[in-house]
PDB file of N, CA and C in Angstrom:
ATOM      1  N   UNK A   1       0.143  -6.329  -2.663  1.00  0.00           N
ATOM      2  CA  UNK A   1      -0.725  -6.244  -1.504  1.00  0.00           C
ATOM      3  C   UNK A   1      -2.141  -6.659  -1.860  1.00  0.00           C
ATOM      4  N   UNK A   2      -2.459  -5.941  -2.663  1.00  0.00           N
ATOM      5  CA  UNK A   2      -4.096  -6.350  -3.461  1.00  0.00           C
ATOM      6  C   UNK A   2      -4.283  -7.679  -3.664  1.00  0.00           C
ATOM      7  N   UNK A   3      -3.143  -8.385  -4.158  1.00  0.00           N
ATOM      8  CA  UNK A   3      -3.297 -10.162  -4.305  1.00  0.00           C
ATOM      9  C   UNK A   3      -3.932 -10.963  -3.365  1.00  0.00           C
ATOM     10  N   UNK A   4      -3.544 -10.473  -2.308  1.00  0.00           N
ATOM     11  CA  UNK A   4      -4.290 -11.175  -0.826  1.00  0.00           C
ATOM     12  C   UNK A   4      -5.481 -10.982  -0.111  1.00  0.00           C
ATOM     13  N   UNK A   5      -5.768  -9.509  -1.088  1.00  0.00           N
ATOM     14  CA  UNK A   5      -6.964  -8.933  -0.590  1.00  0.00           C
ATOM     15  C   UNK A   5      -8.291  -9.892  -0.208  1.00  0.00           C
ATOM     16  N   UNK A   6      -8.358 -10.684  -1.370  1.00  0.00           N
ATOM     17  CA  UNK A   6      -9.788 -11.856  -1.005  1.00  0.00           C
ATOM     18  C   UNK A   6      -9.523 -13.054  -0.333  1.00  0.00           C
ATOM     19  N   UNK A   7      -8.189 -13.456  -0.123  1.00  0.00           N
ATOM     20  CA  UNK A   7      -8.691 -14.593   1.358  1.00  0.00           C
ATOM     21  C   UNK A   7      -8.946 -14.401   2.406  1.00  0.00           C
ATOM     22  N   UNK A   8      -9.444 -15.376   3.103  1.00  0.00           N
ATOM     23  CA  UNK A   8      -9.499 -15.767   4.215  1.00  0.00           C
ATOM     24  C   UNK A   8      -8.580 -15.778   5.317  1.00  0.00           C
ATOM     25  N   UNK A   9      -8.872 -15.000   6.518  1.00  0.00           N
ATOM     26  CA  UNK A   9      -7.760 -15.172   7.772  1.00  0.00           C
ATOM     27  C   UNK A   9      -7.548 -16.032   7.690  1.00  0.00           C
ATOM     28  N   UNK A  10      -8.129 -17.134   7.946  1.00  0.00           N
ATOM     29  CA  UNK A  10      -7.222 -18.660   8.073  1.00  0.00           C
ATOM     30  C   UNK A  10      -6.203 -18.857   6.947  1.00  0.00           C
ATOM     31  N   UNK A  11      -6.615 -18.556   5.564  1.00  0.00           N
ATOM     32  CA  UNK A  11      -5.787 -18.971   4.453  1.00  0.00           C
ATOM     33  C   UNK A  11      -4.496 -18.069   4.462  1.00  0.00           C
ATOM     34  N   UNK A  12      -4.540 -16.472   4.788  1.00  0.00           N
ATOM     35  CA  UNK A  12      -3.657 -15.839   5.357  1.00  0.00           C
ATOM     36  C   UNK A  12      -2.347 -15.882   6.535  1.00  0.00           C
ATOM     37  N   UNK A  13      -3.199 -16.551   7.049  1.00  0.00           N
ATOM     38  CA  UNK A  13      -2.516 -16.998   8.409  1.00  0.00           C
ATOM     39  C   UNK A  13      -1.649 -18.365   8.168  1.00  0.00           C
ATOM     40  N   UNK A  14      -2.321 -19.307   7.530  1.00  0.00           N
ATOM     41  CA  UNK A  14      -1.426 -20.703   6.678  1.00  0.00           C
ATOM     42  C   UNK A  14      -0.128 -19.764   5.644  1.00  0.00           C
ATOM     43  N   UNK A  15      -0.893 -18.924   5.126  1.00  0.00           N
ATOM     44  CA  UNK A  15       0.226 -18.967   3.945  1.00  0.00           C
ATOM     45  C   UNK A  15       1.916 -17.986   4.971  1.00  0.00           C
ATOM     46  N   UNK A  16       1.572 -17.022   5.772  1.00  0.00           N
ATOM     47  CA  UNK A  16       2.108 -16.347   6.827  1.00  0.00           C
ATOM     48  C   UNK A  16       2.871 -18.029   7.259  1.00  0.00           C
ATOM     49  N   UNK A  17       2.794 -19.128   7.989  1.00  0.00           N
ATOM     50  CA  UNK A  17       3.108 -19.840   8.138  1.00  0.00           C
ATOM     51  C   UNK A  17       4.143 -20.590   7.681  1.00  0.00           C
ATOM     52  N   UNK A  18       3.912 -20.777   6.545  1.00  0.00           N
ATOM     53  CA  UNK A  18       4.421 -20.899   5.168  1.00  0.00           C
ATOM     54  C   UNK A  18       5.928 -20.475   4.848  1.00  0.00           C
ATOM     55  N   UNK A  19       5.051 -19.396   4.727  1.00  0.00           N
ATOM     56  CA  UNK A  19       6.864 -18.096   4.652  1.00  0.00           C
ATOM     57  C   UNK A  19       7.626 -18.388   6.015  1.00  0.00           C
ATOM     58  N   UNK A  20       7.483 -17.991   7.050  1.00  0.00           N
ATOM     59  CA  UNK A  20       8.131 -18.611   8.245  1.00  0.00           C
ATOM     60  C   UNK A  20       8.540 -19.399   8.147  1.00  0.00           C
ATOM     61  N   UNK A  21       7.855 -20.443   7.747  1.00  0.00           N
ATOM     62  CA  UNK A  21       8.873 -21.986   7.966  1.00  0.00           C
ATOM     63  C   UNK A  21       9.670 -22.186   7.299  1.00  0.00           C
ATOM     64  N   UNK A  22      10.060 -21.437   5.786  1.00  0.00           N
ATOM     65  CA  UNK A  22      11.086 -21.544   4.525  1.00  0.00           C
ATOM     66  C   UNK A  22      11.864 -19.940   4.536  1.00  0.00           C
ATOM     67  N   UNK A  23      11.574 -19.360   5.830  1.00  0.00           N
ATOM     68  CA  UNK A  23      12.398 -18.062   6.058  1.00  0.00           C
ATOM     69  C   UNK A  23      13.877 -18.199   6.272  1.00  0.00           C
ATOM     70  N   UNK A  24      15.056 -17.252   5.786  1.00  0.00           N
ATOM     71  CA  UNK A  24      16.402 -17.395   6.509  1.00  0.00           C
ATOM     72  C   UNK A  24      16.248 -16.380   7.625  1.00  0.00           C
ATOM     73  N   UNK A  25      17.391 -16.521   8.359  1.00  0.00           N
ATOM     74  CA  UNK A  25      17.388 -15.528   9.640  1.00  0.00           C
ATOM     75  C   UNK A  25      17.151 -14.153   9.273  1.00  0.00           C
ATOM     76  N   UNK A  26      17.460 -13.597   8.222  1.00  0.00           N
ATOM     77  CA  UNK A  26      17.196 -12.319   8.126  1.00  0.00           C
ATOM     78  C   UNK A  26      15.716 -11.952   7.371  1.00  0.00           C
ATOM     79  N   UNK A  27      15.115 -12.691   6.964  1.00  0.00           N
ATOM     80  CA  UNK A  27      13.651 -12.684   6.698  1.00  0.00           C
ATOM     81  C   UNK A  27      13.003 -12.902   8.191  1.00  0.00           C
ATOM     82  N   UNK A  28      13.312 -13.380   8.820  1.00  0.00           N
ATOM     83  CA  UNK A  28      12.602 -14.027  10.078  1.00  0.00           C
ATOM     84  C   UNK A  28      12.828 -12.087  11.101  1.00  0.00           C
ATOM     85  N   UNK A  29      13.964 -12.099  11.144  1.00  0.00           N
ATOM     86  CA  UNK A  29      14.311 -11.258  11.608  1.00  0.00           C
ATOM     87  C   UNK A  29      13.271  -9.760  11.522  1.00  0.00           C
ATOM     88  N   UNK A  30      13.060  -9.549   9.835  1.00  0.00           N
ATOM     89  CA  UNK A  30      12.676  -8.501   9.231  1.00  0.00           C
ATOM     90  C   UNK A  30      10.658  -8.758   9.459  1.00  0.00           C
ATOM     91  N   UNK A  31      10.364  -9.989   9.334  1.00  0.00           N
ATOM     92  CA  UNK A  31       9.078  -9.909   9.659  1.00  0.00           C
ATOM     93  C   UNK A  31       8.570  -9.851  11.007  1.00  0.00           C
ATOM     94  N   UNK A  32      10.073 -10.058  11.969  1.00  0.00           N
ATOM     95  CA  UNK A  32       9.665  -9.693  13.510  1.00  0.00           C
ATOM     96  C   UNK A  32       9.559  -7.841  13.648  1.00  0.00           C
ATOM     97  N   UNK A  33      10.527  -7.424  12.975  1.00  0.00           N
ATOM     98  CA  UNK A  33      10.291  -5.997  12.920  1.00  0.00           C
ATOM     99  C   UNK A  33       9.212  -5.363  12.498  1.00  0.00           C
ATOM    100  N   UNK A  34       8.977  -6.104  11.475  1.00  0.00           N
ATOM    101  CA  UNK A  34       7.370  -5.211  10.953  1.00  0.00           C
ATOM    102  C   UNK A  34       6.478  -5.396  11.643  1.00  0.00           C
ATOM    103  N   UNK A  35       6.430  -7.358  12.294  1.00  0.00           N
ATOM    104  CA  UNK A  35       4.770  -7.473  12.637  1.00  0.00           C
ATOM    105  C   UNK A  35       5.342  -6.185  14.805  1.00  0.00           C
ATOM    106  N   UNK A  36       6.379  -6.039  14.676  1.00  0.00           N
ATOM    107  CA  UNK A  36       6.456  -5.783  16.169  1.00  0.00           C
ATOM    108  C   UNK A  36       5.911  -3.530  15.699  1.00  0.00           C
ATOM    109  N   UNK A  37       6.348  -3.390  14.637  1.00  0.00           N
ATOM    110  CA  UNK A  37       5.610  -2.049  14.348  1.00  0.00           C
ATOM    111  C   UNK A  37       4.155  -1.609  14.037  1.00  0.00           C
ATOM    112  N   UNK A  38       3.524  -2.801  13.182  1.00  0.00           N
ATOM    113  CA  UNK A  38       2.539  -2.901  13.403  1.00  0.00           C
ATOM    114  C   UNK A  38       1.401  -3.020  14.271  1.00  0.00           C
ATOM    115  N   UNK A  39       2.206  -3.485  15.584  1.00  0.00           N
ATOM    116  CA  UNK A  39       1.585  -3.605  17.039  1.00  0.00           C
ATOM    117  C   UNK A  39       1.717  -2.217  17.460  1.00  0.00           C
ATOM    118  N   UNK A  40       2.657  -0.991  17.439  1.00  0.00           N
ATOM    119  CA  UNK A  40       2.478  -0.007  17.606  1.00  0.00           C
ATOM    120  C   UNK A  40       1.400   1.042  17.116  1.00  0.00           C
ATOM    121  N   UNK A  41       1.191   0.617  15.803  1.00  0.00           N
ATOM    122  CA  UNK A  41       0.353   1.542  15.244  1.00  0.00           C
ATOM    123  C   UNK A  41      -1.053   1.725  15.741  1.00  0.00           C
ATOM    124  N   UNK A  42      -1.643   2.975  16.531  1.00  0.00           N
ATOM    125  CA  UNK A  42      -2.662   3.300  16.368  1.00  0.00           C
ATOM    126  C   UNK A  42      -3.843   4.249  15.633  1.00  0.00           C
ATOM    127  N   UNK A  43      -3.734   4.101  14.711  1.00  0.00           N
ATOM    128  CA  UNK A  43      -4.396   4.931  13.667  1.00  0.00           C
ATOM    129  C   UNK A  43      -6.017   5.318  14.176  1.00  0.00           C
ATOM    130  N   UNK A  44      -6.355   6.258  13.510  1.00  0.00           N
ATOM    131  CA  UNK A  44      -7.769   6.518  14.031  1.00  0.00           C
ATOM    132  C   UNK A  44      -8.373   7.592  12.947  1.00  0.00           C
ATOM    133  N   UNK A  45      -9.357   7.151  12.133  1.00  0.00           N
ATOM    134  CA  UNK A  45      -9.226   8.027  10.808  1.00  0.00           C
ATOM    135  C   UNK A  45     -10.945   8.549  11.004  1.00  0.00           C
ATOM    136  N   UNK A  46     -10.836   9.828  10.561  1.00  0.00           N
ATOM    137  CA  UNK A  46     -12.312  10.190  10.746  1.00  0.00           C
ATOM    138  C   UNK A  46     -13.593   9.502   9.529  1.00  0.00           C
ATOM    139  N   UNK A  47     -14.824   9.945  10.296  1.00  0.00           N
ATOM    140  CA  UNK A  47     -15.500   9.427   8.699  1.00  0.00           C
ATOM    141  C   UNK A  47     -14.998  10.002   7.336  1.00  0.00           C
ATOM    142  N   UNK A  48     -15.048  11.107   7.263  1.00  0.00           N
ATOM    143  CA  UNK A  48     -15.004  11.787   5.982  1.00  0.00           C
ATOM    144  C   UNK A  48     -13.516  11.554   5.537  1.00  0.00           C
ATOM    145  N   UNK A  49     -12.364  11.030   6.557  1.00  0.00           N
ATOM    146  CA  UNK A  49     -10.989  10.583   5.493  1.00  0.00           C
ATOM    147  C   UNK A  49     -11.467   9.538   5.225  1.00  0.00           C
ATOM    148  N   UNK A  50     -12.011   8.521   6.411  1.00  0.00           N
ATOM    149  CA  UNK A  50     -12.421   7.208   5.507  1.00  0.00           C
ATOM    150  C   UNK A  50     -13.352   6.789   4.159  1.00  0.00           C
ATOM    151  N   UNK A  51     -14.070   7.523   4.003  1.00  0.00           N
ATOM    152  CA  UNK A  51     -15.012   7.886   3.011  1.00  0.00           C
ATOM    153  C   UNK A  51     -13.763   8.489   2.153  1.00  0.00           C
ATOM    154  N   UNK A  52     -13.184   9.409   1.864  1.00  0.00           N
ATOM    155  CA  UNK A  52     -12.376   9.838   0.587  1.00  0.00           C
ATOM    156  C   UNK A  52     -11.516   8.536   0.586  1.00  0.00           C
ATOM    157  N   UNK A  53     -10.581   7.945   1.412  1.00  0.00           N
ATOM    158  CA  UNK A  53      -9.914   6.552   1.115  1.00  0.00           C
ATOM    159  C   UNK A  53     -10.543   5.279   0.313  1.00  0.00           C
ATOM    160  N   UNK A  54     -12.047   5.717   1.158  1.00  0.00           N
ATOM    161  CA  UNK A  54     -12.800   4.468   0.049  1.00  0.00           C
ATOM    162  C   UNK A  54     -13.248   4.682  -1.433  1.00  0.00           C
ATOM    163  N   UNK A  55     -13.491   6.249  -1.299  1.00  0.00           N
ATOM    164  CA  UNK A  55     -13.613   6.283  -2.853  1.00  0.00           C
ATOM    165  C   UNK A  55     -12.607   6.685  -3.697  1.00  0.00           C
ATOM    166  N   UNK A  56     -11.277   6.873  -3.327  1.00  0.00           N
ATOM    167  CA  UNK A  56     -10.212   6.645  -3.960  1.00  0.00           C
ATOM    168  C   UNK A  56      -9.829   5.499  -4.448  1.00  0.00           C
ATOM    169  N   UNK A  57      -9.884   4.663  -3.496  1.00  0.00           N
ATOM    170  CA  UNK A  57      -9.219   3.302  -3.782  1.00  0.00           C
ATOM    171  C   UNK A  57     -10.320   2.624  -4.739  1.00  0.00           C
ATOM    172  N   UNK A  58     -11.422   2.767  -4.662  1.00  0.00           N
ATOM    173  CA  UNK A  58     -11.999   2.003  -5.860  1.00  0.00           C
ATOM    174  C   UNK A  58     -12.273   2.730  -6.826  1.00  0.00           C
ATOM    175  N   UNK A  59     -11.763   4.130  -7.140  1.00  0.00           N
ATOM    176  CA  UNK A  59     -12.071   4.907  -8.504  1.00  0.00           C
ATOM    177  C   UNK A  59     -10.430   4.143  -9.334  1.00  0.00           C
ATOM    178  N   UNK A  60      -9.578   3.822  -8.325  1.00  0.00           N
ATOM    179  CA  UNK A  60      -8.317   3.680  -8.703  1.00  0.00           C
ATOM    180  C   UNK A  60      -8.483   1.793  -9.514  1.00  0.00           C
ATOM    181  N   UNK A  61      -9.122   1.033  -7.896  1.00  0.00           N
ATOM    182  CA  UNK A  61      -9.132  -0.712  -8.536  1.00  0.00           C
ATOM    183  C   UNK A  61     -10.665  -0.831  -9.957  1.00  0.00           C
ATOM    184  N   UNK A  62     -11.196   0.236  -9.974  1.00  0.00           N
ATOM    185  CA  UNK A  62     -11.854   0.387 -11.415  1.00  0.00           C
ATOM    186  C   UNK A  62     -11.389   0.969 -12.511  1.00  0.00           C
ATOM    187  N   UNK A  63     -10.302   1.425 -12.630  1.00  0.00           N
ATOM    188  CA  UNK A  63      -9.702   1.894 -13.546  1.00  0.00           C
ATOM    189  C   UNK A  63      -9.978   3.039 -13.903  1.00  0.00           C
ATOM    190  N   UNK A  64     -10.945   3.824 -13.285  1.00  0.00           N
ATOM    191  CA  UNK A  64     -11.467   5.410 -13.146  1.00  0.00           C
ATOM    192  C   UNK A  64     -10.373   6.531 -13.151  1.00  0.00           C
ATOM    193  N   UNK A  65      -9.152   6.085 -12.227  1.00  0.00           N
ATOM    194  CA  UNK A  65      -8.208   6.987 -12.107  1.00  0.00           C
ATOM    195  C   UNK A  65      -7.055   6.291 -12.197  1.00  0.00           C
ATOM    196  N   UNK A  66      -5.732   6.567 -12.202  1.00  0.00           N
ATOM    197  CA  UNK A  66      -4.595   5.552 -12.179  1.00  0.00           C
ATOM    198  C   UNK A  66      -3.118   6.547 -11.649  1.00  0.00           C
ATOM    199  N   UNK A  67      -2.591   6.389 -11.145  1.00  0.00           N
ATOM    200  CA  UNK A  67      -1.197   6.390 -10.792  1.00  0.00           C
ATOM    201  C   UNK A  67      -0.205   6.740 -11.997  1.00  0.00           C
ATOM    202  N   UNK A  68       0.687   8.019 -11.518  1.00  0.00           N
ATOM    203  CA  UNK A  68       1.505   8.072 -12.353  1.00  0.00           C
ATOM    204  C   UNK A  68       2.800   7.676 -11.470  1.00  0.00           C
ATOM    205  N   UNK A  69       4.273   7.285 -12.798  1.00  0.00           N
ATOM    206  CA  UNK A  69       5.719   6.807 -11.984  1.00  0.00           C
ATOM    207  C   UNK A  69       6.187   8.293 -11.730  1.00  0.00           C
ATOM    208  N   UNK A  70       7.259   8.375 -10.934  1.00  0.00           N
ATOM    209  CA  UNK A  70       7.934   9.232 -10.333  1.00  0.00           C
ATOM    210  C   UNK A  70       8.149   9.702 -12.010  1.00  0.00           C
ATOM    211  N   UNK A  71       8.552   9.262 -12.998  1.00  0.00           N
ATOM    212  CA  UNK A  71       9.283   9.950 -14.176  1.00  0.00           C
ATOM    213  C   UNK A  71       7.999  10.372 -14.721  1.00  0.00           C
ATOM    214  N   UNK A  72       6.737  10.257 -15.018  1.00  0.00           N
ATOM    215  CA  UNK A  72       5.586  11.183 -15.557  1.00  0.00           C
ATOM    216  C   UNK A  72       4.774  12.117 -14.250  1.00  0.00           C
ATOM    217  N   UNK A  73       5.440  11.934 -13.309  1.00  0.00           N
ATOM    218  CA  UNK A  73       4.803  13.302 -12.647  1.00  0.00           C
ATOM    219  C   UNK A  73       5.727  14.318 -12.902  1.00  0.00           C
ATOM    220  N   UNK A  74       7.291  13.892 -12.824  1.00  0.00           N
ATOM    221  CA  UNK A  74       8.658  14.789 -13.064  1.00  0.00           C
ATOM    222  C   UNK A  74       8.251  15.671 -14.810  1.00  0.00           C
ATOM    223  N   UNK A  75       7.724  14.413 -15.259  1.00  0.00           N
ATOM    224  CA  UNK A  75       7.597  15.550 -16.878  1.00  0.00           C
ATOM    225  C   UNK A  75       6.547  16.251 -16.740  1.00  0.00           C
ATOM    226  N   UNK A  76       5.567  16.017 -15.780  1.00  0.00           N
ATOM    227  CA  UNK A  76       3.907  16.831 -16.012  1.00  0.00           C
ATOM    228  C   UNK A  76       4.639  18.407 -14.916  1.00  0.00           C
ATOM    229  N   UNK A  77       5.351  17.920 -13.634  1.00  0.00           N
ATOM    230  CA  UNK A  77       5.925  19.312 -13.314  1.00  0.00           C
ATOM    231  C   UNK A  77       6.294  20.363 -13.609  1.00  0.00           C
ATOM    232  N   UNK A  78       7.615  19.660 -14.948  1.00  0.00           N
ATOM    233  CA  UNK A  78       8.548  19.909 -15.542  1.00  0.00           C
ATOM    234  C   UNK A  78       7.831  21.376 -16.648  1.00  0.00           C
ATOM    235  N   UNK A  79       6.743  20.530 -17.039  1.00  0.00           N
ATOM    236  CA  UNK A  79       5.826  20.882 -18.598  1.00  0.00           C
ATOM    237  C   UNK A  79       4.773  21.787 -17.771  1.00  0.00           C
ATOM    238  N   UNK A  80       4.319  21.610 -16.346  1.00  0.00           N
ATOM    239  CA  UNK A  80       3.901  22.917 -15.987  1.00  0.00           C
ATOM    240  C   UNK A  80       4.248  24.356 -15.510  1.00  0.00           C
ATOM    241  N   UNK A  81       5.574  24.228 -15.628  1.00  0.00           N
ATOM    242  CA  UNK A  81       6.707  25.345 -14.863  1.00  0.00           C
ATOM    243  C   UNK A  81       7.157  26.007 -16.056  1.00  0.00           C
ATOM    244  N   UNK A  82       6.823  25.245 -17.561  1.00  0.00           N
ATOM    245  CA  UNK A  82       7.525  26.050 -18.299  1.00  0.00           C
ATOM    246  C   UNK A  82       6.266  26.517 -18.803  1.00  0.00           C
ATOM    247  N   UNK A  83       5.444  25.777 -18.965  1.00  0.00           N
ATOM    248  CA  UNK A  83       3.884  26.643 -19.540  1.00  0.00           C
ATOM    249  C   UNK A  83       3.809  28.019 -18.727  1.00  0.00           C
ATOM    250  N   UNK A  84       4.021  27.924 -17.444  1.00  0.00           N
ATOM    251  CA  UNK A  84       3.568  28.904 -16.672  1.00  0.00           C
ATOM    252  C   UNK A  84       4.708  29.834 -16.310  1.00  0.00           C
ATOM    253  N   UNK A  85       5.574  29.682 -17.016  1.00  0.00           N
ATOM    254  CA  UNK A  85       7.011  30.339 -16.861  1.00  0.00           C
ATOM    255  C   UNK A  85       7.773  30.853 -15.669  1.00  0.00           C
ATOM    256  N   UNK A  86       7.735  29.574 -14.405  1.00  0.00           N
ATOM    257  CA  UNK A  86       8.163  29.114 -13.531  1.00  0.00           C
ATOM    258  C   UNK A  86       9.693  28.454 -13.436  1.00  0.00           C
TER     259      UNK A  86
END
């Protein structure tokens, strides 16, 4: 997702193009579903979530904080249930 982050609508919109025109029916199909859910969505986020979203996401694209996989949160659980004799 982040890859696309710095173009341009237009260059977005070409490359969107792109994919369409070298789509099979079931790609075609699947990007009618999304872009038709996406038309549903009305989101509406207050200041202060938007403000924690923004400084999440760039403590995260600075390398400040990082993401763990499903298998190192399972061991950090795992390793706090027995510390705490849970």
């Amino acid at each position: 997702m982040y890859k696309y982050r710095d173009m341009t609508i237009e260059a977005a919109k070409e490359k969107l193009h792109e994919i369409i025109e070298h789509a099979g029916e079931q790609e075609i199909l699947t990007l009618l579903s999304l872009a038709e859910g996406i038309e549903n969505i009305n989101y509406k986020y207050d200041d202060a979530t938007l403000s924690m979203l923004k400084e999440r996401s760039e403590a995260y694209l600075s390398g400040k904080t990082q993401t763990l996989s499903i298998e190192e949160s399972l061991e950090r659980i795992k390793a706090h249930r027995k510390r705490n004799g849970l």
